[in-house]
Protein backbone atom coordinates (compact mmCIF):
# COMPACT_ATOMS: atom_id res chain seq x y z
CA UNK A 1 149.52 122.01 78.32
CA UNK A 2 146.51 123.80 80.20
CA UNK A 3 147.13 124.45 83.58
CA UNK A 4 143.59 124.44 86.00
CA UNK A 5 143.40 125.48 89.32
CA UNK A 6 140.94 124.12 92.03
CA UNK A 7 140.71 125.94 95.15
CA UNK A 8 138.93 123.39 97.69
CA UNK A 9 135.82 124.51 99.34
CA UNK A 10 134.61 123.56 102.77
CA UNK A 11 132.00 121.36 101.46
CA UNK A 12 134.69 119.31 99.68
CA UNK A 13 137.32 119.10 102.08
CA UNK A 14 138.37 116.22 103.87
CA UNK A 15 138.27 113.70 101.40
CA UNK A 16 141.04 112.01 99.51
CA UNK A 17 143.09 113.19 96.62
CA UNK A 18 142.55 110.20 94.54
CA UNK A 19 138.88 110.52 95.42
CA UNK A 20 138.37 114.23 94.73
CA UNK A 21 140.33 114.10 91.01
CA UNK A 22 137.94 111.21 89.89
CA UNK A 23 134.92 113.81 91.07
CA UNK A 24 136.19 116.41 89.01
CA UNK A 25 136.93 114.14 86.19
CA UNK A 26 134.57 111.67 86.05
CA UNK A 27 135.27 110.41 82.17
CA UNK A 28 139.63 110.40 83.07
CA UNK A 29 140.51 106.28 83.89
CA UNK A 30 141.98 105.67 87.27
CA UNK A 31 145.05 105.12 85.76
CA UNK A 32 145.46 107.91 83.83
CA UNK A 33 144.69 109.72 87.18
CA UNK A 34 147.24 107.84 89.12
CA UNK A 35 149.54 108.12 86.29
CA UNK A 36 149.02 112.45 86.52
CA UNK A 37 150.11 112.31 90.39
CA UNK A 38 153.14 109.62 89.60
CA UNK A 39 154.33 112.22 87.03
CA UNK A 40 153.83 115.53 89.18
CA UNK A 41 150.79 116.50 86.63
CA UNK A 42 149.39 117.13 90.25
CA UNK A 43 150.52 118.88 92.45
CA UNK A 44 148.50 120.88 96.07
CA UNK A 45 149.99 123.55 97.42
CA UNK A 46 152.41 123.88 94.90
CA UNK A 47 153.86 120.29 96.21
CA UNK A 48 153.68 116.54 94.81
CA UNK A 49 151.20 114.68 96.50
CA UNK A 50 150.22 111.08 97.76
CA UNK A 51 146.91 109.86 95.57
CA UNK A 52 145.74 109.32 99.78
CA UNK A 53 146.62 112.92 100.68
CA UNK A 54 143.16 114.15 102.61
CA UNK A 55 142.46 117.80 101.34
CA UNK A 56 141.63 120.70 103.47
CA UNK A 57 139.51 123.63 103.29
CA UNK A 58 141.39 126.47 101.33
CA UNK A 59 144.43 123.79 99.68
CA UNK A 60 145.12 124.91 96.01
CA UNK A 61 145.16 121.57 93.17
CA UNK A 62 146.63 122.45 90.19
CA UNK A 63 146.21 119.73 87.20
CA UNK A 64 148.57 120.01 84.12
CA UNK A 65 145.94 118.57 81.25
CA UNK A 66 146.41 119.29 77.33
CA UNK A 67 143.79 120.93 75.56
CA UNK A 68 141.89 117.05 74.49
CA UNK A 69 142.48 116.03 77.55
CA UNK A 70 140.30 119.28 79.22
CA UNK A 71 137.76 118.57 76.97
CA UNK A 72 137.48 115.03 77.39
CA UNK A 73 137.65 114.89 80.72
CA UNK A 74 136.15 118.29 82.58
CA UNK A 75 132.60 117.88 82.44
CA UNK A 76 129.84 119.35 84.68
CA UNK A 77 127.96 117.27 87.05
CA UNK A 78 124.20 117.08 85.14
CA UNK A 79 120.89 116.74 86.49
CA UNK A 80 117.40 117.41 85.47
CA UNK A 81 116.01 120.64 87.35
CA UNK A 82 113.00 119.66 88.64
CA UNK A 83 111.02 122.60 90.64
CA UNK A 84 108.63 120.97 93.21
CA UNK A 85 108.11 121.94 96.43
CA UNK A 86 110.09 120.91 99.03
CA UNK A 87 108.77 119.57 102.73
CA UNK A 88 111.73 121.16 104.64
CA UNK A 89 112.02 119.56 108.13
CA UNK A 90 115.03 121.27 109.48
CA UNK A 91 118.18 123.20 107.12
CA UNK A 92 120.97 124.36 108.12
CA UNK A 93 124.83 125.38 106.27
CA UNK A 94 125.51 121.30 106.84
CA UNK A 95 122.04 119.77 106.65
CA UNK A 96 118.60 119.68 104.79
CA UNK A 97 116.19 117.23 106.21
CA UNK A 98 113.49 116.86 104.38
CA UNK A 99 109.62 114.96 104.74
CA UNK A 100 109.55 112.55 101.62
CA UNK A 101 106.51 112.05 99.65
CA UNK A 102 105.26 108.36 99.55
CA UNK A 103 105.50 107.29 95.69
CA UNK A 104 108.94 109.31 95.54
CA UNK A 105 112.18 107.84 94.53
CA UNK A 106 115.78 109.17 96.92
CA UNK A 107 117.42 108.43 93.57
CA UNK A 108 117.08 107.26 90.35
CA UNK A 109 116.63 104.29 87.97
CA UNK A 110 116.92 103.00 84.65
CA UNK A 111 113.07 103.50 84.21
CA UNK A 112 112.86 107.10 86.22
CA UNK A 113 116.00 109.25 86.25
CA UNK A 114 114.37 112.54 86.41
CA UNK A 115 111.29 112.90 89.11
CA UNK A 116 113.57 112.42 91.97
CA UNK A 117 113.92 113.68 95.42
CA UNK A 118 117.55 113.61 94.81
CA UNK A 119 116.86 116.08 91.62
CA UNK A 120 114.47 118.48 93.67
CA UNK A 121 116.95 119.02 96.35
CA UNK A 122 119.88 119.99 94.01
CA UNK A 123 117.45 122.18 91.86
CA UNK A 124 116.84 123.63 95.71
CA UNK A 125 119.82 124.28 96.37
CA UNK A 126 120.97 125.27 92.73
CA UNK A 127 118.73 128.23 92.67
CA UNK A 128 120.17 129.49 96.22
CA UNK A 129 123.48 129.46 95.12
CA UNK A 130 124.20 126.60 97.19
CA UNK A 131 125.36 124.04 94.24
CA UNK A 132 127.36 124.97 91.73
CA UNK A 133 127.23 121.93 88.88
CA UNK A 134 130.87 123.23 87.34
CA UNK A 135 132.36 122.01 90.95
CA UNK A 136 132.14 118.27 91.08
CA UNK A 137 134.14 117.77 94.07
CA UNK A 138 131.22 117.23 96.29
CA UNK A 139 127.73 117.06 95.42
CA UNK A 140 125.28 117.24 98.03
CA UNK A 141 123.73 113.95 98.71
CA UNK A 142 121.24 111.96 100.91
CA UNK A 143 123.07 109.97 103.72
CA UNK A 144 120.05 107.95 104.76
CA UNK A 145 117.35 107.15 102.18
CA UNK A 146 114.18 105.13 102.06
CA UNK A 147 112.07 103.35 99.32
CA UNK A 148 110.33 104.78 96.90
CA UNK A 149 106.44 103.60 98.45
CA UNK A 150 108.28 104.57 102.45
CA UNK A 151 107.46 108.18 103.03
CA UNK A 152 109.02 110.20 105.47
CA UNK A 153 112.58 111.44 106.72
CA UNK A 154 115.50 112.00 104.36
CA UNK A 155 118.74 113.29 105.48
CA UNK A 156 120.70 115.14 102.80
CA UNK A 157 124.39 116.86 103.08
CA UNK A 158 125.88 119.76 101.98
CA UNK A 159 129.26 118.97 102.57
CA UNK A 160 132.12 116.36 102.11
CA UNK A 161 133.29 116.18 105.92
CA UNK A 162 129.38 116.28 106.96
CA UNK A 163 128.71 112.99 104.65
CA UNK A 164 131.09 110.86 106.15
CA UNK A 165 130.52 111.59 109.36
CA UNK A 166 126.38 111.05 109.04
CA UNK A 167 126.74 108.18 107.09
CA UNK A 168 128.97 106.35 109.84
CA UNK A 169 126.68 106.98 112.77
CA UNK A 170 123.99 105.06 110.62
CA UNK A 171 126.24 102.00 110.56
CA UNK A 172 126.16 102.34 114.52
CA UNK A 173 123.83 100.65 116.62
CA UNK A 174 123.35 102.56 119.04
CA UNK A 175 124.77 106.40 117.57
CA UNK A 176 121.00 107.09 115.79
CA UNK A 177 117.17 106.84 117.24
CA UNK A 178 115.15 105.80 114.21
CA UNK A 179 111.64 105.48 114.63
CA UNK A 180 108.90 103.92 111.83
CA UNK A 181 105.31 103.73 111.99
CA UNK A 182 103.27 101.14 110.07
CA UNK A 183 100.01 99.29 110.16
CA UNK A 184 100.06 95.61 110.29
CA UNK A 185 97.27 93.14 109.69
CA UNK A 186 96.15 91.32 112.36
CA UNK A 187 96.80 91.76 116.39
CA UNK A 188 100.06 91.14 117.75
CA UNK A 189 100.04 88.78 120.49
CA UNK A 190 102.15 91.48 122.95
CA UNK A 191 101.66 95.52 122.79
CA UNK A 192 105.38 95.70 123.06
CA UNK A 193 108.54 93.59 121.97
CA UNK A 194 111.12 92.85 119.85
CA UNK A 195 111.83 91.14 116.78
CA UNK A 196 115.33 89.13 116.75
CA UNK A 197 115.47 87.42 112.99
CA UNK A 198 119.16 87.37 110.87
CA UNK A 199 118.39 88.70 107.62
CA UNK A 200 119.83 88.29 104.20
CA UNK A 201 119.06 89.24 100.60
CA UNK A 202 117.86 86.43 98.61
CA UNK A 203 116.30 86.54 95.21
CA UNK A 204 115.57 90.50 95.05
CA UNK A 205 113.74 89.97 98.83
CA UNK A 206 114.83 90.06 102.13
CA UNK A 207 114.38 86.63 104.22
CA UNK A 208 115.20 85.86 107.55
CA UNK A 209 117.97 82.68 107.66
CA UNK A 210 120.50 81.77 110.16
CA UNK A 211 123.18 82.93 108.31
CA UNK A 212 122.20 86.15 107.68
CA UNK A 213 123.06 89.78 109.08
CA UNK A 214 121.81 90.30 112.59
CA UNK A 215 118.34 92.29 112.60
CA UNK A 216 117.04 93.53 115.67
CA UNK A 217 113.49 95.39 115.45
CA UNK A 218 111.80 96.80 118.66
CA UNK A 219 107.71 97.30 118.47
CA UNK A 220 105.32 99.19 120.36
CA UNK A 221 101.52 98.87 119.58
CA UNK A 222 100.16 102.35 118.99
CA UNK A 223 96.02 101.32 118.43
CA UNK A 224 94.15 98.45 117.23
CA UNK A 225 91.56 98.03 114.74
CA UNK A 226 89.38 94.91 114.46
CA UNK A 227 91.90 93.49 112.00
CA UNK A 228 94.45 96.00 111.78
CA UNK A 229 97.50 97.16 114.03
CA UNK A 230 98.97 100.60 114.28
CA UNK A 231 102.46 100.31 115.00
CA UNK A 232 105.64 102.07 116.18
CA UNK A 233 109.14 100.19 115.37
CA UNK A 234 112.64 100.83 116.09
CA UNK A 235 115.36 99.67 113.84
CA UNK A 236 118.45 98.87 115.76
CA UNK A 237 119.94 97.45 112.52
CA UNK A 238 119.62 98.83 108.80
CA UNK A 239 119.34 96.20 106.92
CA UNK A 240 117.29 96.26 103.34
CA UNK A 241 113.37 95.73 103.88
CA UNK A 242 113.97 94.99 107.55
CA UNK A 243 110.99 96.07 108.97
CA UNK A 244 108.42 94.27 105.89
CA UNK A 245 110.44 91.17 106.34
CA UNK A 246 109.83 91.24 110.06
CA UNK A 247 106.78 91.57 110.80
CA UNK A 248 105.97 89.02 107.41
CA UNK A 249 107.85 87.23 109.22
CA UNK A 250 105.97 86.44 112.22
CA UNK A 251 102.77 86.65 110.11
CA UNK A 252 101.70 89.88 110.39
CA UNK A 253 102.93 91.58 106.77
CA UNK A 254 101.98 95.60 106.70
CA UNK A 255 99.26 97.03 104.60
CA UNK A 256 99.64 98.15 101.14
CA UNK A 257 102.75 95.63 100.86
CA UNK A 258 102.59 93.91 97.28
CA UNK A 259 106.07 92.32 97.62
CA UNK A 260 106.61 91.23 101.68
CA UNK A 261 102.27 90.71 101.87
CA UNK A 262 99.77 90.36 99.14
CA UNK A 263 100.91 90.71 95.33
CA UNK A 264 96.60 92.23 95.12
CA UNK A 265 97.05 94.66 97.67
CA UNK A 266 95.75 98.34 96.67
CA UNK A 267 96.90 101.69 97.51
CA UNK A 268 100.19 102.86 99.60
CA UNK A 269 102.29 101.08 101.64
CA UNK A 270 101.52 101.73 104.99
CA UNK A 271 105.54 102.85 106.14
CA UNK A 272 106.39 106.05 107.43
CA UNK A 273 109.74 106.97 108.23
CA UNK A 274 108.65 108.95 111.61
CA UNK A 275 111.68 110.49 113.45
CA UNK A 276 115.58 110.52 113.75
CA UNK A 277 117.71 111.27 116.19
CA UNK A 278 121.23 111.18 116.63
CA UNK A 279 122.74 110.77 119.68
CA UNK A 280 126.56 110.61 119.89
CA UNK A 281 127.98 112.67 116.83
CA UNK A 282 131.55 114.17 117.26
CA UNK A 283 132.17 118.22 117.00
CA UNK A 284 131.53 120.12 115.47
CA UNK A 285 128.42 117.96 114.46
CA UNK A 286 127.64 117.58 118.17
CA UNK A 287 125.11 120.69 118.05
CA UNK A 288 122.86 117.93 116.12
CA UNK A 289 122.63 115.35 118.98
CA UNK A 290 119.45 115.36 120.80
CA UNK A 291 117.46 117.30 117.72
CA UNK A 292 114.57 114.91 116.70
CA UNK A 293 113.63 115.45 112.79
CA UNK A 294 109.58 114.04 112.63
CA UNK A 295 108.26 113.67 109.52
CA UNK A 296 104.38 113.09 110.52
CA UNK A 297 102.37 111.55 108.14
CA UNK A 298 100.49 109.29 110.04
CA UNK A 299 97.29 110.39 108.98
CA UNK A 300 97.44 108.26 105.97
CA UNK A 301 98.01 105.60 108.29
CA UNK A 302 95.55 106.05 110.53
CA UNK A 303 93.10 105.62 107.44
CA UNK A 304 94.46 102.59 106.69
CA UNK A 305 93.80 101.26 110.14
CA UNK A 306 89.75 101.94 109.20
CA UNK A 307 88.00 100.23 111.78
């Protein structure tokens, strides 16, 4: 038997046991996993532990493996190191927020695995010495994305604890400001409102329908063309394609939309994922509240408006 040791790092702390083994051994079966901590194969601290124990900074895993096993089942974490440059909006030892290109997937596909914004950052961060691919337990990760023709703000972690709690205050209503701006066609009968359809996935699209998920959008009218709209929303819900199904929804689909307007519509989609804000995180995350992260790229859109 081969005995490895796994000192846990702050950026992979507070997450479960369970959770943290399957990271580091992504090809071992749950089972065989569960079986390892049954058998005391596992043990932190130098004690048995629960598969639900929640690690800490500085807690010592040891994992009793034979020599097959190792092999079979320590692998590094691979990506494709792609060196672009990065549109840094704001970085700090928890956080990189970066301004996404429009055209850009957050992750990948089965048709495009490798020019990703997901495989930029961890080149990024790879060549600071800030992601080690031999240490699985955590890799950083966006907690809010956006679609691949949205440009704009992406929020990626560095850390374990950080993830969880980000990704949380996006399920909130009312714990994160985000702000979109988009060109419509046509003029909207009021410069300011809201939007107040349930939504649910139907078909690959999103539709409103009385039993959906509720989907609140507020709108203010930025400028008018002579058959264009520049808009700023607010989602106060997340769902999938809420703001194209909106406004398609009252009949005014944005520009550049081939699947919520016209299939014949040329050149980008007219989204921008303009500014968030949190509002109500918990220490020692707190410091974050009140900073707004703008990606501006409304100059694109503002072309798009023409006339």
């Amino acid at each position: 038997m081969e005995k490895l040791t796994f000192i846990i790092s702050d950026i992979e702390a507070n997450q479960r046991l369970d959770k943290y083994l399957k990271k580091i051994m992504p090809n071992a079966p749950q089972s065989f996993i569960y079986k390892l901590i049954r058998k005391k194969d596992i043990r932190v601290n130098n004690k048995k532990s629960d598969a639900a124990y929640i690690l800490n900074e500085d807690d010592t895993v040891v994992i009793f493996l034979t020599e097959a096993q190792v092999e079979e089942f320590i692998v590094p974490y691979t990506f494709t190191k792609i060196r672009r440059p990065l549109n840094i909006i704001y970085e700090d030892e928890n956080i990189l927020v970066v301004n996404k290109d429009t055209g850009l997937l957050v992750h990948g596909t089965e048709f495009e695995n490798e020019l990703t914004l997901t495989n930029i950052v961890l080149t990024y961060l790879y060549d600071r010495g800030e992601f080690d691919p031999l240490r699985r337990g955590y890799i950083p990760s966006p907690v809010s994305r956006i679609d691949r023709d949205t440009s704009g703000v992406v929020i990626f972690s560095k850390k374990q604890s950080v993830h969880q709690v980000l990704a949380n205050a996006f399920t909130q209503e009312d714990e994160v400001i985000r702000l979109y701006r988009l060109v419509v066609y046509g003029t909207l009968n009021k410069d300011e409102g809201a939007i107040e359809l349930p939504l649910k996935r139907e078909n690959g699209q999103t539709i409103p329908a009385s039993d959906g998920q509720k989907a609140i959008t507020h709108y203010v009218v930025k400028k008018k063309g002579r058959t264009k709209t520049y808009v700023e929303a607010q989602l106060l819900t997340g769902r999938q394609h809420q703001i194209r199904a909106h406004f398609k929804a009252i009949g005014h689909p944005l520009v550049g939309d081939t699947k919520y307007g016209s299939s014949t519509e040329q050149g980008p989609l007219s989204l921008n994922a303009y500014k968030v804000e949190f509002t109500a995180l918990p220490a020692p995350l707190d410091y974050l509240n009140g900073h707004e992260f703008i990606a501006d790229n409304t100059a694109y859109l503002l072309e798009m408006l023409g006339d």
